[in-house]
N, C-alpha and C. Protein backbone atom coordinates (compact mmCIF):
# COMPACT_ATOMS: atom_id res chain seq x y z
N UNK A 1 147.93 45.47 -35.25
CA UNK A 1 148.87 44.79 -34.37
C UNK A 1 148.17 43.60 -33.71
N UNK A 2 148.69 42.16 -33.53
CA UNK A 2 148.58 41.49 -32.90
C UNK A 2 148.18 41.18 -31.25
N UNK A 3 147.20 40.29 -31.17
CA UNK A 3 147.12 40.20 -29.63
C UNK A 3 148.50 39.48 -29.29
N UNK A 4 148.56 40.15 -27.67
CA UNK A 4 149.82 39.24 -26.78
C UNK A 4 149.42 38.40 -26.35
N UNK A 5 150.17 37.28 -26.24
CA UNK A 5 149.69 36.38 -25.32
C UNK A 5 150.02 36.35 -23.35
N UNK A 6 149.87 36.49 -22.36
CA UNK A 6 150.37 36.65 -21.24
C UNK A 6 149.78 35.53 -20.24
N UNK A 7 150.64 35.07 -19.02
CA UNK A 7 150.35 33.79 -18.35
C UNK A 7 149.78 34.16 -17.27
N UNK A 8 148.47 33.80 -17.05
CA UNK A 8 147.71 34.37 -15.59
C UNK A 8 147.60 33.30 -14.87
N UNK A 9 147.58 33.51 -13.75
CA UNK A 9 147.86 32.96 -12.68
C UNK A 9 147.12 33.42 -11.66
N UNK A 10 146.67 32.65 -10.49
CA UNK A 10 145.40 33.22 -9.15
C UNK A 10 146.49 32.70 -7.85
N UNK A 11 146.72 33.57 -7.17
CA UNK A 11 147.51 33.23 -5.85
C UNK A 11 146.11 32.73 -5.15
N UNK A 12 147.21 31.26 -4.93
CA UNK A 12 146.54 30.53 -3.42
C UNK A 12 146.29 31.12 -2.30
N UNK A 13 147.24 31.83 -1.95
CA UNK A 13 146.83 33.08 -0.75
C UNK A 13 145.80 33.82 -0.55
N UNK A 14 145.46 34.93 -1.42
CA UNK A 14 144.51 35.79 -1.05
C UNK A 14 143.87 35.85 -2.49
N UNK A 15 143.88 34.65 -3.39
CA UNK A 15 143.10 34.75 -4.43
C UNK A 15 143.26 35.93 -5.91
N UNK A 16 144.24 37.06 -5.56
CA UNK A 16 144.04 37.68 -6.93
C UNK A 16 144.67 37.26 -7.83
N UNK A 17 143.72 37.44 -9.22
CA UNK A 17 144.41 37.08 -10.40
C UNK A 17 145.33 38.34 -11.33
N UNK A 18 146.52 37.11 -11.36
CA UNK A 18 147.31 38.52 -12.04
C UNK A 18 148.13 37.68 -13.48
N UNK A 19 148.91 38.54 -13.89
CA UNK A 19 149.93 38.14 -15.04
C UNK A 19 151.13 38.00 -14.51
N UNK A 20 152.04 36.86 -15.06
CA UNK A 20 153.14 36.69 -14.47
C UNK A 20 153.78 37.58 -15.33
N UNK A 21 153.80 37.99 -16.17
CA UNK A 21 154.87 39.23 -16.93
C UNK A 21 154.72 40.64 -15.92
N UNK A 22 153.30 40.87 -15.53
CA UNK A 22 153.71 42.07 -14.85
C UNK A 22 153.78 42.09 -13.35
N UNK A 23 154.36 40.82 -12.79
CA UNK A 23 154.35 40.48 -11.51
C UNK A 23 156.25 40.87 -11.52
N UNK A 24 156.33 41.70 -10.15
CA UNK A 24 158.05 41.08 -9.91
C UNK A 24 158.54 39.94 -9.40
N UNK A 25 160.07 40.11 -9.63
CA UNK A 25 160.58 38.78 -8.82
C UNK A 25 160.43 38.82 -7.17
N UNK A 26 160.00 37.03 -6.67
CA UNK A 26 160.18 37.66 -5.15
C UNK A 26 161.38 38.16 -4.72
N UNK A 27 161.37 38.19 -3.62
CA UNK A 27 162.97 38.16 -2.51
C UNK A 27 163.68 37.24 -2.53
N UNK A 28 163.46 36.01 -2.90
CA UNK A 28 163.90 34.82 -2.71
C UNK A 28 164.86 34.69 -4.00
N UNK A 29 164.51 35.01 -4.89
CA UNK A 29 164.65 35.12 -6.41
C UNK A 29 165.95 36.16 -6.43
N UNK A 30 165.78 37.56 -5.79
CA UNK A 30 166.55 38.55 -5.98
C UNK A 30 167.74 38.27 -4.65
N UNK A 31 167.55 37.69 -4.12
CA UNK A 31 168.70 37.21 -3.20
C UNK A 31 169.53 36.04 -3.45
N UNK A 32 168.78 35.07 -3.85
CA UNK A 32 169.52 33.93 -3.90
C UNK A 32 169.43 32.97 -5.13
N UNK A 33 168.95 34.05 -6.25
CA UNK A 33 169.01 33.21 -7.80
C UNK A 33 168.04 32.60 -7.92
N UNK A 34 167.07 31.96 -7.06
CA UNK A 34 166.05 31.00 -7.27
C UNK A 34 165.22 31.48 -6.66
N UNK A 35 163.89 31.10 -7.34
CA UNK A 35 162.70 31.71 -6.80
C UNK A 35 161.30 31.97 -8.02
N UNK A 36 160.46 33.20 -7.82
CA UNK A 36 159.50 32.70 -8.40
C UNK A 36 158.74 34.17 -8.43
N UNK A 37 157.61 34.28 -9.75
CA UNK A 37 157.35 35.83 -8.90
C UNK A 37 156.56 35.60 -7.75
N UNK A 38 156.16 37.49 -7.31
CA UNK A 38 155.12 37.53 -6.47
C UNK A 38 154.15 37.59 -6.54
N UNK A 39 152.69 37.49 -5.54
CA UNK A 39 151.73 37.96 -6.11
C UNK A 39 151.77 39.36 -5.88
N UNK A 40 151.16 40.52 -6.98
CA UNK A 40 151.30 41.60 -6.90
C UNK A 40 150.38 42.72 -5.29
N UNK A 41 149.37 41.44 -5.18
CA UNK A 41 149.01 42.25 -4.09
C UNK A 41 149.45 41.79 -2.63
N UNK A 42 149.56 40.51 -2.15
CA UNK A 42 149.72 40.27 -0.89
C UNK A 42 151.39 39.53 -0.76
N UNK A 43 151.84 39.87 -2.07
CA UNK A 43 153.37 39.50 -1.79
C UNK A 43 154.00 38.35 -1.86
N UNK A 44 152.60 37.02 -1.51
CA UNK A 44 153.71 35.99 -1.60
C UNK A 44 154.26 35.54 -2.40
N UNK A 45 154.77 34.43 -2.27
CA UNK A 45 155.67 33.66 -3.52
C UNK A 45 155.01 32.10 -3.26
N UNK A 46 155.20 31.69 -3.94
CA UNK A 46 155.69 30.05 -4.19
C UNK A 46 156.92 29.33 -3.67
N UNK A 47 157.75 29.71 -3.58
CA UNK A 47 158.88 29.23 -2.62
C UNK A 47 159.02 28.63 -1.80
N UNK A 48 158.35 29.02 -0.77
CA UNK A 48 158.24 28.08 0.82
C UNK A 48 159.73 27.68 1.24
N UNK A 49 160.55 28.08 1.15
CA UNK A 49 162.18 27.93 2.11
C UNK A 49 163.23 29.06 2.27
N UNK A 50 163.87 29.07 2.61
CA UNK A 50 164.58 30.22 3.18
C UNK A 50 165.94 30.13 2.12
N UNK A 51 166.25 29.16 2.14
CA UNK A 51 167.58 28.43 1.37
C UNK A 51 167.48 27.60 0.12
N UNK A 52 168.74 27.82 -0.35
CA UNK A 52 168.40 27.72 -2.22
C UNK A 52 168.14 26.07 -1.86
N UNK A 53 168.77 25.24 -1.22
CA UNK A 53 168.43 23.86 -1.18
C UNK A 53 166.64 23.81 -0.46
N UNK A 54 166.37 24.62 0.53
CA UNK A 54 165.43 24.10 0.76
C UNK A 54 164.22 24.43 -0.33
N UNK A 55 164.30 25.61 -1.35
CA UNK A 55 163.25 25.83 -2.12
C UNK A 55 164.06 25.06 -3.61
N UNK A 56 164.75 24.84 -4.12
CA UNK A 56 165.03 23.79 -4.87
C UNK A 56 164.63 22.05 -4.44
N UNK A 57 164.42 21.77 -3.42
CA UNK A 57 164.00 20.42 -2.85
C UNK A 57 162.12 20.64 -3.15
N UNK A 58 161.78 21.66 -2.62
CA UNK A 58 159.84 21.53 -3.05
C UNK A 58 160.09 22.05 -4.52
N UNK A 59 160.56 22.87 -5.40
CA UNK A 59 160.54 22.65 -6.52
C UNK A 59 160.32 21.39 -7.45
N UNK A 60 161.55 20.29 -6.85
CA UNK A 60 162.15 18.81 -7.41
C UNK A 60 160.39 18.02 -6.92
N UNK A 61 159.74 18.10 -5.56
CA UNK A 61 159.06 17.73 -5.15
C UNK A 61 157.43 18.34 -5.71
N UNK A 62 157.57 19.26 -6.28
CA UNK A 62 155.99 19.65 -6.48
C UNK A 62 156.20 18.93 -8.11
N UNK A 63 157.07 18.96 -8.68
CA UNK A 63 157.57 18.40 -10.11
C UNK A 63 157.31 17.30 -9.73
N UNK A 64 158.24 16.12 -9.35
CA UNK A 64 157.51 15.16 -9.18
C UNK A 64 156.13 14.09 -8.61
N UNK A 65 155.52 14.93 -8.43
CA UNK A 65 154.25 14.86 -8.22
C UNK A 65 153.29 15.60 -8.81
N UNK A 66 153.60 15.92 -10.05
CA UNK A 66 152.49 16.78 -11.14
C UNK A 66 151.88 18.23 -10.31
N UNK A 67 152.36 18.94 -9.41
CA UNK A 67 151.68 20.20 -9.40
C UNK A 67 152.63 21.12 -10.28
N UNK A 68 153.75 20.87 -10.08
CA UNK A 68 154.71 21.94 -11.07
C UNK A 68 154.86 21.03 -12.33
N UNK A 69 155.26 21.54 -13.41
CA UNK A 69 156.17 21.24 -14.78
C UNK A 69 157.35 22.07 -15.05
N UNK A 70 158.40 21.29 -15.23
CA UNK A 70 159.59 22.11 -15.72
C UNK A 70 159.10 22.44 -17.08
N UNK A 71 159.54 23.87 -17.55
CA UNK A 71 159.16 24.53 -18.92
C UNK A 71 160.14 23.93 -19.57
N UNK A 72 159.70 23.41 -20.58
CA UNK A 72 160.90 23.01 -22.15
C UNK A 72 161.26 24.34 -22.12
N UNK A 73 161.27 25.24 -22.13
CA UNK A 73 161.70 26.69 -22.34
C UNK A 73 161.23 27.87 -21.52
N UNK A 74 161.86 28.93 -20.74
CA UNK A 74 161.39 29.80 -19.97
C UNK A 74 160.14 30.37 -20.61
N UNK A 75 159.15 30.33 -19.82
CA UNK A 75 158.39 31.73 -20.37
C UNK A 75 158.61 33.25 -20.59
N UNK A 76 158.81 33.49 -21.83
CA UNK A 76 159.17 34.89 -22.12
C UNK A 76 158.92 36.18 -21.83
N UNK A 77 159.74 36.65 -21.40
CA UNK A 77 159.59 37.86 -20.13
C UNK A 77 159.98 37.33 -18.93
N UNK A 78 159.65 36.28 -18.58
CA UNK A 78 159.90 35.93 -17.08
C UNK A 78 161.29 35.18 -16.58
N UNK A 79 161.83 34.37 -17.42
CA UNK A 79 162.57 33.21 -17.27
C UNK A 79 162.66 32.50 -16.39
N UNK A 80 161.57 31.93 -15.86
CA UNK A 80 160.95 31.22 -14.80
C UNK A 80 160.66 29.61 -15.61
N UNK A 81 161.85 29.08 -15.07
CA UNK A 81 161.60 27.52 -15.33
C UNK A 81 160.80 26.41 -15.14
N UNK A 82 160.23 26.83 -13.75
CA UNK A 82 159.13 25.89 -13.11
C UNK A 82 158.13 27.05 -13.06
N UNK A 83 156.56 25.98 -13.62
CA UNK A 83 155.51 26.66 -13.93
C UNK A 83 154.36 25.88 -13.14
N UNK A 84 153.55 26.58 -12.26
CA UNK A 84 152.68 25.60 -11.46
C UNK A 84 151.66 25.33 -13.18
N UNK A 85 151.04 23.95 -12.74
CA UNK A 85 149.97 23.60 -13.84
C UNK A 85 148.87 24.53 -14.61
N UNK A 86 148.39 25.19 -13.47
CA UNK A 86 147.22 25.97 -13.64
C UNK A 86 147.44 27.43 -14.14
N UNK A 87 148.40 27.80 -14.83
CA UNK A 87 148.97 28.94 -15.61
C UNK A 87 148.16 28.94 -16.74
N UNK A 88 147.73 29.56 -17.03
CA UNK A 88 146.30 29.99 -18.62
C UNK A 88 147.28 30.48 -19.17
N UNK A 89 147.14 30.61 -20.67
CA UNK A 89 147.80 31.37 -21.69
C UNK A 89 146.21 32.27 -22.19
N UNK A 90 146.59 33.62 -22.10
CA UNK A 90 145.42 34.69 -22.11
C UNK A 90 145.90 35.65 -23.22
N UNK A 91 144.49 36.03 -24.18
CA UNK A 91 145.23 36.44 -25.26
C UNK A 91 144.44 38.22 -24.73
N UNK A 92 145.97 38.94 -24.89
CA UNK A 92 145.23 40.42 -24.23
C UNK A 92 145.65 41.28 -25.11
């Protein structure tokens, strides 16, 4: 059988590195459609707003200024459209 490939990622917060496949969705995400996962240990998100306009506005804003990229296509498993830069593709 083949290796998987999976997208790791290091929260700015408290530094752990995890996989976005086995991360959940935040709160933000499960409330209001938009959003991002968590980190698995200290919870946060990427989001930064309370309201779908205000975390759709730093979305539009981290995009246009090269920290995010909109995905030509969700990443699989996740369907997470916006991908910060620094996402590794890790073969596990």
């Amino acid at each position: 059988m083949g290796k998987m490939i999976k997208h790791q990622v290091t929260c700015k917060d408290c530094g752990f590195t995890s996989f976005l496949e086995d991360s959940e969705w935040c709160i933000h995400y499960i409330t209001l459609k938009i959003g991002t996962k968590e980190c698995p240990q200290c919870h946060n998100c990427i989001c930064h707003g309370e309201t779908v306009d205000e975390i759709q506005a730093r979305f539009d804003k981290n995009i246009s200024t090269g920290k995010f990229v909109k995905a030509k296509k969700p990443i699989p498993t996740t369907n997470w459209e916006y991908q910060c830069k620094t996402i590794k593709e890790v073969e596990v």
